[in-house]
C-alpha atoms as a PDB file:
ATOM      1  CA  UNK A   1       0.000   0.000   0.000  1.00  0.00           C
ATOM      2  CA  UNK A   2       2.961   2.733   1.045  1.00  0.00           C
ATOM      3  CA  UNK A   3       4.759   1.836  -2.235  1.00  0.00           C
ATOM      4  CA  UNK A   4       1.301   2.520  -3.990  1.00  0.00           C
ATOM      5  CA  UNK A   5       1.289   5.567  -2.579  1.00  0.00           C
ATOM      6  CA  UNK A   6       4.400   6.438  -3.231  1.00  0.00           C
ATOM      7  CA  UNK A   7       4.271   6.300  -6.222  1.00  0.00           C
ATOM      8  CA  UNK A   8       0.806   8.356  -6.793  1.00  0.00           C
ATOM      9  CA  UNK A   9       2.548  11.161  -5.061  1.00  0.00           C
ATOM     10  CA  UNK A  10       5.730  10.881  -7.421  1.00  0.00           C
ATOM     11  CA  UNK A  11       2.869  10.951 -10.530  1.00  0.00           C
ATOM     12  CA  UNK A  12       0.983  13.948  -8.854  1.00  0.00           C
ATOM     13  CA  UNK A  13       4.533  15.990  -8.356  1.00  0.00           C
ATOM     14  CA  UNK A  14       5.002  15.634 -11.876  1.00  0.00           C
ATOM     15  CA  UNK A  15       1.785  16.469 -13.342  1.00  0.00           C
ATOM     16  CA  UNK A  16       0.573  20.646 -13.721  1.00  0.00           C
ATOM     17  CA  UNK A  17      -2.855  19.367 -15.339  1.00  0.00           C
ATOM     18  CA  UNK A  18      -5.519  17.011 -15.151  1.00  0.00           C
ATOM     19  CA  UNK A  19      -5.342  16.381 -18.589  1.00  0.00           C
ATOM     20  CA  UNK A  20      -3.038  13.875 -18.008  1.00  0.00           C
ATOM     21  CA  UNK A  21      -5.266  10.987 -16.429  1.00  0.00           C
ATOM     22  CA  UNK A  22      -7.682  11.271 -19.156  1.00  0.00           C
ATOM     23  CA  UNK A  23      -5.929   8.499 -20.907  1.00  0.00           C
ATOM     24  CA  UNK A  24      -5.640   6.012 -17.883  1.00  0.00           C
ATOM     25  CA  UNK A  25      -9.181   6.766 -17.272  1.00  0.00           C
ATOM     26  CA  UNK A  26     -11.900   3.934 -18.575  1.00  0.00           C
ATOM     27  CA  UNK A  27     -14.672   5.201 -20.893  1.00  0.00           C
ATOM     28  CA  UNK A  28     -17.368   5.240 -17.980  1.00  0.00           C
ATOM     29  CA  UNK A  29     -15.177   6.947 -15.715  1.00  0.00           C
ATOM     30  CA  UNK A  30     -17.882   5.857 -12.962  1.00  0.00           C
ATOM     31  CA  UNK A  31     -17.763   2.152 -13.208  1.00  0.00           C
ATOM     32  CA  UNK A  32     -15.272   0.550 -10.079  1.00  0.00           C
ATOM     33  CA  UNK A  33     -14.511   4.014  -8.843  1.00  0.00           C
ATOM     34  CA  UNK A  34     -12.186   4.025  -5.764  1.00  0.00           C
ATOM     35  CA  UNK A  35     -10.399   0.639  -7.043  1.00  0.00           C
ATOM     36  CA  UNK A  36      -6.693   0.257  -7.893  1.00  0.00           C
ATOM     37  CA  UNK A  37      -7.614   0.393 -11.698  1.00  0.00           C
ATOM     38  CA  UNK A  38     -10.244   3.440 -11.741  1.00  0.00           C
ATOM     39  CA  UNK A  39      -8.922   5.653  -8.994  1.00  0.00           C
ATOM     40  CA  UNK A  40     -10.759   8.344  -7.609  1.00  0.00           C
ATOM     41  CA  UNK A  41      -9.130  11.369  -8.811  1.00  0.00           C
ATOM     42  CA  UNK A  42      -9.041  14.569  -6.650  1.00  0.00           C
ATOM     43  CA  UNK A  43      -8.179  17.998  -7.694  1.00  0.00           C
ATOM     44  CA  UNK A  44      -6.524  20.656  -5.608  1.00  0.00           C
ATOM     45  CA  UNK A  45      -6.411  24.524  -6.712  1.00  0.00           C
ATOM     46  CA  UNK A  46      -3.190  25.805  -6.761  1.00  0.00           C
ATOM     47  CA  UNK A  47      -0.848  26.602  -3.611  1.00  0.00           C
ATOM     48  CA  UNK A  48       2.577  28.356  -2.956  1.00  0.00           C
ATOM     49  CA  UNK A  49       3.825  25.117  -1.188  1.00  0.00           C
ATOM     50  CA  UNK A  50       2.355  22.463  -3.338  1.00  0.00           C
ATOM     51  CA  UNK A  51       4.899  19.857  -2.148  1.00  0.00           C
ATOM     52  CA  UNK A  52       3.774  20.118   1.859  1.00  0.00           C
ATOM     53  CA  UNK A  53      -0.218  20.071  -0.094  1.00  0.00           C
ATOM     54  CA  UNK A  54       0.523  17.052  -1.783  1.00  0.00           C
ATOM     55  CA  UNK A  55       2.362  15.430   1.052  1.00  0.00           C
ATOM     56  CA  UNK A  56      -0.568  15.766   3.464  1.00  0.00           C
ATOM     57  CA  UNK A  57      -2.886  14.903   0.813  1.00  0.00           C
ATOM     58  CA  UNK A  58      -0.936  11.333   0.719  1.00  0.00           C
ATOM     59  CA  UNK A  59      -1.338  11.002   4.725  1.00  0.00           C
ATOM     60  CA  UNK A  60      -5.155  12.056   4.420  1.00  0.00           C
ATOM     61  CA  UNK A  61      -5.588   9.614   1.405  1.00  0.00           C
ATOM     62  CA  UNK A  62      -3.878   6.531   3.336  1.00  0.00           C
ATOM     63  CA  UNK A  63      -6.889   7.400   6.211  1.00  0.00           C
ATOM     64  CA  UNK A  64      -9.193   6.975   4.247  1.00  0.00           C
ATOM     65  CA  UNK A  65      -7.766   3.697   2.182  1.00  0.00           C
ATOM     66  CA  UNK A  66      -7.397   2.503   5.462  1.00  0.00           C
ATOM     67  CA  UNK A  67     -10.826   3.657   6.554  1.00  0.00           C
ATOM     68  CA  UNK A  68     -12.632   2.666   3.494  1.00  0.00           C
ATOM     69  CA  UNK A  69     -10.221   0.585   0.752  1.00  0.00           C
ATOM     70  CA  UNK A  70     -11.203   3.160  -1.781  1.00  0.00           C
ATOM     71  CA  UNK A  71      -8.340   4.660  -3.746  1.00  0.00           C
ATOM     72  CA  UNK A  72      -7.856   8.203  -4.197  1.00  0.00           C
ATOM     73  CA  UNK A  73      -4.997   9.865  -6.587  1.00  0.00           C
ATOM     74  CA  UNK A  74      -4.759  13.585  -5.899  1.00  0.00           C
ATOM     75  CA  UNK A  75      -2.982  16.320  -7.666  1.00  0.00           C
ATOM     76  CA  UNK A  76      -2.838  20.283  -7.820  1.00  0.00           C
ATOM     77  CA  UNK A  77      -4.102  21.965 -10.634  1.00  0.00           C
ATOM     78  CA  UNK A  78      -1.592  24.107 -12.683  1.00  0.00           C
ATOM     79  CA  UNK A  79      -4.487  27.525 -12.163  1.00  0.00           C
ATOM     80  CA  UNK A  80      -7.616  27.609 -10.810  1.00  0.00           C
ATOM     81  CA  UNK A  81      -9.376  27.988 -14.439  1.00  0.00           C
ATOM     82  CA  UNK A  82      -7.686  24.500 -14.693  1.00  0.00           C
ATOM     83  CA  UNK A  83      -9.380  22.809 -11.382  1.00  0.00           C
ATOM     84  CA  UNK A  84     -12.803  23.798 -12.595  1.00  0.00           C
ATOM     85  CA  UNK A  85     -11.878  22.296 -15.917  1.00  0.00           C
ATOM     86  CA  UNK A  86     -11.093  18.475 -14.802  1.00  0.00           C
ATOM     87  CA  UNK A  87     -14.506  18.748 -13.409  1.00  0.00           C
ATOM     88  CA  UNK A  88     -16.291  20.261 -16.010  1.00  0.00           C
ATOM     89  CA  UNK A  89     -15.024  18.046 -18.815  1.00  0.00           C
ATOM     90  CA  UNK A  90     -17.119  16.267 -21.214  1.00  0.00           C
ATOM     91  CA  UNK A  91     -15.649  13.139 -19.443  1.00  0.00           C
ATOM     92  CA  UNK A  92     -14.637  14.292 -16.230  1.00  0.00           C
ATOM     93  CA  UNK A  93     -10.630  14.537 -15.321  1.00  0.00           C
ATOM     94  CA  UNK A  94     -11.437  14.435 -11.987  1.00  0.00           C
ATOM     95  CA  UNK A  95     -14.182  13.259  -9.689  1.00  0.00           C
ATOM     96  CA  UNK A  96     -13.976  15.286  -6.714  1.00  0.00           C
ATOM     97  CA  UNK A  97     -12.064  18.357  -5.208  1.00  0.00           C
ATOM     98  CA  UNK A  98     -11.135  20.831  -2.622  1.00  0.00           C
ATOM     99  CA  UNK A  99     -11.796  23.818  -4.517  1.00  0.00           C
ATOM    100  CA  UNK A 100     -11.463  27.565  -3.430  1.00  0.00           C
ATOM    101  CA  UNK A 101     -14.972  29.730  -2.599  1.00  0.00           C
ATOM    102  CA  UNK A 102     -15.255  30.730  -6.054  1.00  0.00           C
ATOM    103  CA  UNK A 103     -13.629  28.303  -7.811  1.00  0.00           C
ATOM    104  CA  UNK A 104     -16.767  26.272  -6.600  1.00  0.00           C
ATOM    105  CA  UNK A 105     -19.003  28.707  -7.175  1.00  0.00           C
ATOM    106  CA  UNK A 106     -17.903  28.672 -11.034  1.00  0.00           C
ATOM    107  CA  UNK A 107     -17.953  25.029 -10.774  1.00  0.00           C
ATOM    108  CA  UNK A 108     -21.232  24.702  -9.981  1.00  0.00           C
ATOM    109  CA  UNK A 109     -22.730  27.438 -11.566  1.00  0.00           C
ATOM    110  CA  UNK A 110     -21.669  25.185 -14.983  1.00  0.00           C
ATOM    111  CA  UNK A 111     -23.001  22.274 -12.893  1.00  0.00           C
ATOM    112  CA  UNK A 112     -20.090  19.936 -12.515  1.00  0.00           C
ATOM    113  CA  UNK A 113     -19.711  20.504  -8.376  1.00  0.00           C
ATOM    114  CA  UNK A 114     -21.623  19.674  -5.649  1.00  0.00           C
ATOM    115  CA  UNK A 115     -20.539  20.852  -2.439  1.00  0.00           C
ATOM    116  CA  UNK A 116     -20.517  18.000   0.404  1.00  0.00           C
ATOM    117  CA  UNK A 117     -18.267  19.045   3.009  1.00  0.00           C
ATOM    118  CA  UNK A 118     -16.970  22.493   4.094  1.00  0.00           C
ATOM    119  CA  UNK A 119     -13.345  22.946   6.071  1.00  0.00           C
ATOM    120  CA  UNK A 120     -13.110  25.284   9.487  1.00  0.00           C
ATOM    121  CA  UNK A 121     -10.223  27.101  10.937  1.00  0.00           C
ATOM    122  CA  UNK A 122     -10.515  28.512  14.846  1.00  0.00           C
ATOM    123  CA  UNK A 123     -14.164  26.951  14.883  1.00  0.00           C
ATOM    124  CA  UNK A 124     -15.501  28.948  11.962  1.00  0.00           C
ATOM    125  CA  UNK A 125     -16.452  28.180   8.162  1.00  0.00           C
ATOM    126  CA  UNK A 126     -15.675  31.244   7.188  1.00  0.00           C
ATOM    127  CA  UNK A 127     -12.584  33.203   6.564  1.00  0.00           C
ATOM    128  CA  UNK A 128     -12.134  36.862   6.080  1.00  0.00           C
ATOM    129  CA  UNK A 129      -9.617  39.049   3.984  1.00  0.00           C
ATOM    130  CA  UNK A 130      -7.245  41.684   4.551  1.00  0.00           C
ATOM    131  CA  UNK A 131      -5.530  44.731   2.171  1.00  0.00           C
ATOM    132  CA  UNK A 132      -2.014  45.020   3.093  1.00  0.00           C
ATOM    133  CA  UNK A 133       0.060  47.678   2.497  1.00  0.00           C
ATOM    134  CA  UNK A 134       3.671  48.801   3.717  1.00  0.00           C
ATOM    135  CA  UNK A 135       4.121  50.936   6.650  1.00  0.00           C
ATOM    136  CA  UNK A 136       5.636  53.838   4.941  1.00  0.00           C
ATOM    137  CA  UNK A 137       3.851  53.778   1.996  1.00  0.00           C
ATOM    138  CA  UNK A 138       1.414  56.537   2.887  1.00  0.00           C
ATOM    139  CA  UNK A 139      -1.130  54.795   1.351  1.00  0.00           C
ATOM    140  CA  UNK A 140      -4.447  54.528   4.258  1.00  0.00           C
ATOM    141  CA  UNK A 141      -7.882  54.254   2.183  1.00  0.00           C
ATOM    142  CA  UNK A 142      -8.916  51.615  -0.443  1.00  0.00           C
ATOM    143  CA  UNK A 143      -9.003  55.184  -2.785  1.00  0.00           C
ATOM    144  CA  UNK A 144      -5.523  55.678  -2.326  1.00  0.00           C
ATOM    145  CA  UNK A 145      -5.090  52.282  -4.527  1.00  0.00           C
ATOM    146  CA  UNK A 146      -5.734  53.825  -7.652  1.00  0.00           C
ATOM    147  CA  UNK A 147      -2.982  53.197  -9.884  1.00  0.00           C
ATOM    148  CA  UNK A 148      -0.630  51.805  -7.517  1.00  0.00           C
ATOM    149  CA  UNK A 149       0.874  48.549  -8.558  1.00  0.00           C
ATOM    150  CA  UNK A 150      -0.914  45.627  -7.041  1.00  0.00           C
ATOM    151  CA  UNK A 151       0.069  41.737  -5.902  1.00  0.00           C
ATOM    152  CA  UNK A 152      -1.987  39.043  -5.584  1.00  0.00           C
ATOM    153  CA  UNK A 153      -2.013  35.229  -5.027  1.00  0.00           C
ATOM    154  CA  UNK A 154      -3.652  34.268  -8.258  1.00  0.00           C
ATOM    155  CA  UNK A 155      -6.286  35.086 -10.837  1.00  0.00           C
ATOM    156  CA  UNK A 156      -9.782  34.473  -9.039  1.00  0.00           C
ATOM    157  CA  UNK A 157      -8.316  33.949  -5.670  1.00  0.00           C
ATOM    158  CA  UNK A 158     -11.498  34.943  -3.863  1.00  0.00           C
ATOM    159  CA  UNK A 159      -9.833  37.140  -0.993  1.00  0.00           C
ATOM    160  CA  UNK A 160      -7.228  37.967  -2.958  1.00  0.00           C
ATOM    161  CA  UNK A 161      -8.292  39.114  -6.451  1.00  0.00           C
ATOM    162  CA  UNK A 162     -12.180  38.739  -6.756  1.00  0.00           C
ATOM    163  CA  UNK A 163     -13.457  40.255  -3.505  1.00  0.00           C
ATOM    164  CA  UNK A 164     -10.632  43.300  -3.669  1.00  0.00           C
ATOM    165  CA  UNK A 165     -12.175  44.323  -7.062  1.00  0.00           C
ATOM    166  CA  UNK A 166     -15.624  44.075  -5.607  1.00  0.00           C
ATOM    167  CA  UNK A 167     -14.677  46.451  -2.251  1.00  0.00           C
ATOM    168  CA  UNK A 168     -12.612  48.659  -4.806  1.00  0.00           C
ATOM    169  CA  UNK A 169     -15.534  49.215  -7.559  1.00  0.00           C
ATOM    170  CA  UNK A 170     -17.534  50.257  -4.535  1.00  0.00           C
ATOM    171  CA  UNK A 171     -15.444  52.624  -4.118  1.00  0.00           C
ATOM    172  CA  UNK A 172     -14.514  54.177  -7.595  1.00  0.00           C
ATOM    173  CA  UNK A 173     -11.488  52.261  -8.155  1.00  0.00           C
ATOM    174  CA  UNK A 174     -10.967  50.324 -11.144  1.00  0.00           C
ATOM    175  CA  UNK A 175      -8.937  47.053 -10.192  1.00  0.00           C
ATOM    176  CA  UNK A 176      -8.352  46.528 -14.383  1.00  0.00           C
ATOM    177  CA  UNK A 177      -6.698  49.917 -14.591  1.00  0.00           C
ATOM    178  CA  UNK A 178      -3.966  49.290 -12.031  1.00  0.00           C
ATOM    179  CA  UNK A 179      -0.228  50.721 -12.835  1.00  0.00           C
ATOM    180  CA  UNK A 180       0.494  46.429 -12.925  1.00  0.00           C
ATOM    181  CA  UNK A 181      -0.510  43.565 -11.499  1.00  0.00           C
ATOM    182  CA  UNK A 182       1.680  40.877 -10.309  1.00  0.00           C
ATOM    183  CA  UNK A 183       0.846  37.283  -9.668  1.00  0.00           C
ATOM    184  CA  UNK A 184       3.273  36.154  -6.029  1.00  0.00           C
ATOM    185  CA  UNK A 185       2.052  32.302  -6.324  1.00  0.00           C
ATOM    186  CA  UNK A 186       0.415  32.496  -2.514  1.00  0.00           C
ATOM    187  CA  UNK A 187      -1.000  34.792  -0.174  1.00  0.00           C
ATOM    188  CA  UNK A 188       2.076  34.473   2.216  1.00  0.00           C
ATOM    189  CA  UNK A 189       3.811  35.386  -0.895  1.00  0.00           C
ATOM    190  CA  UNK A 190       1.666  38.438  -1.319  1.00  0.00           C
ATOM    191  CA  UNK A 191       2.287  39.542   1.730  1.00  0.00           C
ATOM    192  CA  UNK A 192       6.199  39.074   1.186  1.00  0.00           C
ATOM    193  CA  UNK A 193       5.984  41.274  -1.593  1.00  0.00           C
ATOM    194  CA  UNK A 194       3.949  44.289  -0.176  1.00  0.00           C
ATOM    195  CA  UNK A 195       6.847  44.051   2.893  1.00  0.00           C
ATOM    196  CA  UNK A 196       9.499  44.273   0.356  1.00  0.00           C
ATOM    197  CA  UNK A 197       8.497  46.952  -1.678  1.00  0.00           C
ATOM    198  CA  UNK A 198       7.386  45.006  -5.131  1.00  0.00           C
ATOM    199  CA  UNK A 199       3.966  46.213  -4.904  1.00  0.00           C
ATOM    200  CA  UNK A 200       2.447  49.037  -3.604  1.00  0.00           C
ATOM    201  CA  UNK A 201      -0.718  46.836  -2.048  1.00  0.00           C
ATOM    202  CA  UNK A 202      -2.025  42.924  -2.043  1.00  0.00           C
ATOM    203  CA  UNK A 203      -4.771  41.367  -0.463  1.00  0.00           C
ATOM    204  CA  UNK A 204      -4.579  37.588   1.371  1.00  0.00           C
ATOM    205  CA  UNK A 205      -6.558  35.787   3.909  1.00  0.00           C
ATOM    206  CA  UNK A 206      -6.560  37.250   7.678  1.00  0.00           C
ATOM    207  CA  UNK A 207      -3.509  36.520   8.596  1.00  0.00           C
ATOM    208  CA  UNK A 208      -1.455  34.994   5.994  1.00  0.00           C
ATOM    209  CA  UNK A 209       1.678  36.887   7.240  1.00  0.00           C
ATOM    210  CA  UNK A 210       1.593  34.239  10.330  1.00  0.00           C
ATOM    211  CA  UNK A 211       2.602  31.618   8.383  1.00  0.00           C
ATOM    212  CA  UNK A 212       6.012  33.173   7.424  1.00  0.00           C
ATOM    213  CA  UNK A 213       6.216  35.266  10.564  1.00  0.00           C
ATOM    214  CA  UNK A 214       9.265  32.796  11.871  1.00  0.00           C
ATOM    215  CA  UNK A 215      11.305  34.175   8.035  1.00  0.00           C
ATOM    216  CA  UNK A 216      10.572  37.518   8.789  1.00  0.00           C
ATOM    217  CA  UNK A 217      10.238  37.863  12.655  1.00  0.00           C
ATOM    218  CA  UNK A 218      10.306  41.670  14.103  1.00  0.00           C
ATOM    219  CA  UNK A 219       9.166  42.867  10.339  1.00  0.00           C
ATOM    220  CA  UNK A 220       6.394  41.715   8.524  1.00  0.00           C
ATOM    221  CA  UNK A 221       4.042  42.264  11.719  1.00  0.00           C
ATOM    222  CA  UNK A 222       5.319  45.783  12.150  1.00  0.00           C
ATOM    223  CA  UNK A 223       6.008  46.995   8.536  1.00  0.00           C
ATOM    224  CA  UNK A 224       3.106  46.001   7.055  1.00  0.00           C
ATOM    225  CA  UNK A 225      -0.286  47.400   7.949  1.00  0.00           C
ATOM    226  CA  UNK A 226      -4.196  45.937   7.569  1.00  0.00           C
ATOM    227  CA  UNK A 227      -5.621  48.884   5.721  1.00  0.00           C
ATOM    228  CA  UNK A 228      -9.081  47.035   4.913  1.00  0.00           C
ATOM    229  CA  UNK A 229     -10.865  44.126   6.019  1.00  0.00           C
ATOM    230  CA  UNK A 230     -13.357  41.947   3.374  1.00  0.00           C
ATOM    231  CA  UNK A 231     -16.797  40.677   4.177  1.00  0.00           C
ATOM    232  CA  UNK A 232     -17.539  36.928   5.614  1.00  0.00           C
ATOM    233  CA  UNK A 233     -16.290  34.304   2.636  1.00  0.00           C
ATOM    234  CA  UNK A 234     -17.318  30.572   3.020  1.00  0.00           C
ATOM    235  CA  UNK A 235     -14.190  28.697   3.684  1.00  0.00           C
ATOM    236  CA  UNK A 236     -12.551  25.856   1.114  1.00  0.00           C
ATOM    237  CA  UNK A 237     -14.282  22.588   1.396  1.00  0.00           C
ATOM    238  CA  UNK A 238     -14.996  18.634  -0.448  1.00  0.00           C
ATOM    239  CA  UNK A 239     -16.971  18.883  -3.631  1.00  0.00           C
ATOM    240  CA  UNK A 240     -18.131  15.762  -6.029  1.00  0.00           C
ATOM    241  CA  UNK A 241     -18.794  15.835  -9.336  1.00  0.00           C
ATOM    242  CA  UNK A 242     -22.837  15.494  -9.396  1.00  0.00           C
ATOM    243  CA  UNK A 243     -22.608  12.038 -11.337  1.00  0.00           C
ATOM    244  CA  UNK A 244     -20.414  10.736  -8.166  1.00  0.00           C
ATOM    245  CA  UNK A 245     -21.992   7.506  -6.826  1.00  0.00           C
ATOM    246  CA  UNK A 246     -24.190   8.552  -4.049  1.00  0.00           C
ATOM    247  CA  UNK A 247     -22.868   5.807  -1.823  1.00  0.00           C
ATOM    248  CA  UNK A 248     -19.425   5.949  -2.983  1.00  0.00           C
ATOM    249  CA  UNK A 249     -19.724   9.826  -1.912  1.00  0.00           C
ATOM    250  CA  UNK A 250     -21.946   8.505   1.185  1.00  0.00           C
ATOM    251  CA  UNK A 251     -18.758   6.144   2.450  1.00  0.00           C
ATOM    252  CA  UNK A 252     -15.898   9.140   1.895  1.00  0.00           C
ATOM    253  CA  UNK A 253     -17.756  11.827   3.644  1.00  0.00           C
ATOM    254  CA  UNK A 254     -18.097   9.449   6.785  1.00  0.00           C
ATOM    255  CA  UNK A 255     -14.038   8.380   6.665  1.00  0.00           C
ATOM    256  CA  UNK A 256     -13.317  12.411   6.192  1.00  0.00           C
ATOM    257  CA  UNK A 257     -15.832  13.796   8.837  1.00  0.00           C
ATOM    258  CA  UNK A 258     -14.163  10.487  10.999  1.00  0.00           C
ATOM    259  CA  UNK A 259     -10.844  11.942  10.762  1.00  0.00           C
ATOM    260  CA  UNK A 260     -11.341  15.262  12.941  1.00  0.00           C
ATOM    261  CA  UNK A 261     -12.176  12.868  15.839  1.00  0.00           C
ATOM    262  CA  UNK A 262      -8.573  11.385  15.559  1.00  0.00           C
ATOM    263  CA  UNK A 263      -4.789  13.065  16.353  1.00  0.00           C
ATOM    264  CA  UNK A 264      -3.539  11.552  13.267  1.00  0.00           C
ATOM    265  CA  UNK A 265      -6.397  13.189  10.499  1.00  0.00           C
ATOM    266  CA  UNK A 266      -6.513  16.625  12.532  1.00  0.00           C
ATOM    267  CA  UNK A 267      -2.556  16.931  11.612  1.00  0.00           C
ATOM    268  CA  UNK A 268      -3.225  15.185   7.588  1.00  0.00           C
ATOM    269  CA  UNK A 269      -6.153  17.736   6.961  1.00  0.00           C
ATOM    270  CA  UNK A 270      -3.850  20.962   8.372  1.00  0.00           C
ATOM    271  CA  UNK A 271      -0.806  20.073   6.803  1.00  0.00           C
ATOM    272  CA  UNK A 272      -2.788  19.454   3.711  1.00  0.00           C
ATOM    273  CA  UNK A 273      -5.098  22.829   3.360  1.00  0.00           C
ATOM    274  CA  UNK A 274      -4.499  24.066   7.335  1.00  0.00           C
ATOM    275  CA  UNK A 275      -8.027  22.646   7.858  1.00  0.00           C
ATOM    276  CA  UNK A 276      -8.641  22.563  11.789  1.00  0.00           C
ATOM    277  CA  UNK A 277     -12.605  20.660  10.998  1.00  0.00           C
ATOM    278  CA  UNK A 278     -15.189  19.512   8.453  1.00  0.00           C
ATOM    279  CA  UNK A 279     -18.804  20.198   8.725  1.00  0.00           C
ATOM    280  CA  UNK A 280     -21.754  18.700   6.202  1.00  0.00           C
ATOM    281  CA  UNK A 281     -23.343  21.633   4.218  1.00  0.00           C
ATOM    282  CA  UNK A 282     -25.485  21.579   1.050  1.00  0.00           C
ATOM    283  CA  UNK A 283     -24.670  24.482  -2.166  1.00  0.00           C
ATOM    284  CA  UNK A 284     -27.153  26.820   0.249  1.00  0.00           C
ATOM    285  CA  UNK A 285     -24.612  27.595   2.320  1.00  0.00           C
ATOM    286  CA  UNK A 286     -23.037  29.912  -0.515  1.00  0.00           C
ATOM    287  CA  UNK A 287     -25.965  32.111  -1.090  1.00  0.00           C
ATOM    288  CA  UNK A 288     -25.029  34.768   1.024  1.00  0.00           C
ATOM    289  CA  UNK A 289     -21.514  35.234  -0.847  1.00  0.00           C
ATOM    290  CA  UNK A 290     -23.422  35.263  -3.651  1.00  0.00           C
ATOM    291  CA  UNK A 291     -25.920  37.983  -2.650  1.00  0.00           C
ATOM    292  CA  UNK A 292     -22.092  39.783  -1.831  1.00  0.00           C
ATOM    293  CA  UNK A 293     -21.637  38.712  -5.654  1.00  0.00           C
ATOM    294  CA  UNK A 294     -24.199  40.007  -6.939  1.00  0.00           C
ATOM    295  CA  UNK A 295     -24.020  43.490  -5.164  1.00  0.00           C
ATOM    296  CA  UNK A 296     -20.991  44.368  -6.187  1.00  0.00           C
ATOM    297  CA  UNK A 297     -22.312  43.783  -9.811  1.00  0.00           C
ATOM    298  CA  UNK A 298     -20.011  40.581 -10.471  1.00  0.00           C
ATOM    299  CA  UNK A 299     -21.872  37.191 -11.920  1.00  0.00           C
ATOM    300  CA  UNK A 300     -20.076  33.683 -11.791  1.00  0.00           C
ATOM    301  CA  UNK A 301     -20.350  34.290 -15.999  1.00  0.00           C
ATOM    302  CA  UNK A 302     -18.432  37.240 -15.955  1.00  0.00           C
ATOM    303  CA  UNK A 303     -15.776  35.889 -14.018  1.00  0.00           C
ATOM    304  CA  UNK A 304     -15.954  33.176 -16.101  1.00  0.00           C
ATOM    305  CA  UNK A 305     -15.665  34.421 -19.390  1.00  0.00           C
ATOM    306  CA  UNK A 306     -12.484  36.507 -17.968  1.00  0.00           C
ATOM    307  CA  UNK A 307     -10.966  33.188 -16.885  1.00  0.00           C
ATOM    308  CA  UNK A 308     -11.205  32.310 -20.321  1.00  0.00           C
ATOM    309  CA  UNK A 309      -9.238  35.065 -21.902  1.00  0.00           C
END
């Protein structure tokens, strides 16, 4: 079984798309899911430190093998645009996923994701958002963004590029007419980049600069300041494709909702996505972010059709 493993985890290092399992796939991609020949395959979105994702998504999969015998293969999507895209496929590239807010939101707005599970951190389901700026910068209002140079985690990052745009418009700020606009690869590496000068602003999750605090102790705390704070956003979660095998779905949800209860899970599930709990909640949950959505005058299509420039 740990050679197995192994060597899913050496396939999922080298792979930056889910196009690649389409071939080793069988034509009903449903028929023995979760078995050694027609693994269940589960996509990731993008992270800054996709070797420590993968590496608790190994431990978390050998829980539930162990749990359940059914196989699971995961991998990390090259871009976000790419997660929703095994899912969406004609023949689906993968079956299930731990997809971003609105990387779900697109997903099932096309109707390929069904939200079964959703991840907490300090008790809550929801995260919030922060605009950081440097100390000195002089910069104190979201209006004093205009034109600056910006950094963000990736394209359709929720906190970090979809709901910024959102707070900005509402305030007469064009995020598309920004001096530039610079992709870091993670929110801690946003927040990197605001500290050392190669952006004038970026926006990560409340409080992304913890997780590199021990690299930069005595500086990024104190020469970076929260200028703005975003609105409730649903955390990241489990979704299944819609055709996934009610009972197949019925028997993982158990195994993953089992593992909080254990030592060993708790420490798979945060070093895999810094999940601290699962809790059971249907697409409803979402409706409020999507009244936020909505509001601010931004449609799942829209976003959508920019994804696919």
């Amino acid at each position: 079984m740990k050679n197995r493993k192994k060597f899913f985890i050496v396939l999922s290092l080298v792979v930056t798309s889910a196009m690649i399992f389409v071939a080793c796939q069988p034509k009903n991609s449903w028929e023995g899911i979760g078995t050694e020949e027609n693994p269940i395959i589960f996509v990731a979105v993008p992270s800054g430190e996709q070797d420590r994702v993968l590496a608790g998504f190994e431990k978390v999969t050998d829980i539930v093998y162990d749990e359940t015998g059914l196989v699971i293969q995961p991998f990390v999507a090259a871009s976000y645009t790419a997660a929703i895209e095994s899912l969406c496929a004609e023949e689906p590239q993968a079956h299930m996923g731990a997809l971003a807010t609105f990387s779900y939101i697109l997903a099932a707005e096309k109707g390929c994701a069904d939200v079964a599970l959703v991840s907490t951190r300090y008790g809550a389901a929801f995260y919030n958002g922060q605009f950081l700026v440097h100390a000195d910068s002089g910069l104190e209002t979201l209006e004093d963004l205009a034109g600056t140079d910006m950094c963000r985690p990736y394209p359709l990052s929720t906190s970090g590029d979809i709901i910024p745009g959102i707070m900005l418009k509402a305030v007469g700020v064009d995020v598309n007419e920004m001096n530039q606009i610079i992709d870091t690869g993670s929110h801690e590496a946003t927040a990197v980049a605001v500290l050392n000068g190669d952006c004038d602003w970026g926006a990560t999750y409340i409080d992304a600069r913890s997780r590199v605090e021990d690299e930069y102790a005595d500086t990024i705390m104190d020469e970076t300041v929260v200028i703005a704070v975003e609105p409730d956003i649903p955390n990241d979660g489990i979704q299944f494709h819609p055709d996934f095998p009610a009972d197949v779905r019925a028997k993982l949800v158990t195994a993953f909702l089992g593992m909080v209860d254990t030592e060993e899970g708790l420490a798979a599930l945060d070093e895999a996505y810094q999940w601290g709990g699962l809790e059971e909640h249907d697409d409803t949950f979402y409706d409020q972010f999507r009244q936020i959505l909505d509001a601010g005058g931004v449609s799942a299509a829209d976003i959508a059709a920019l994804a696919d420039e």
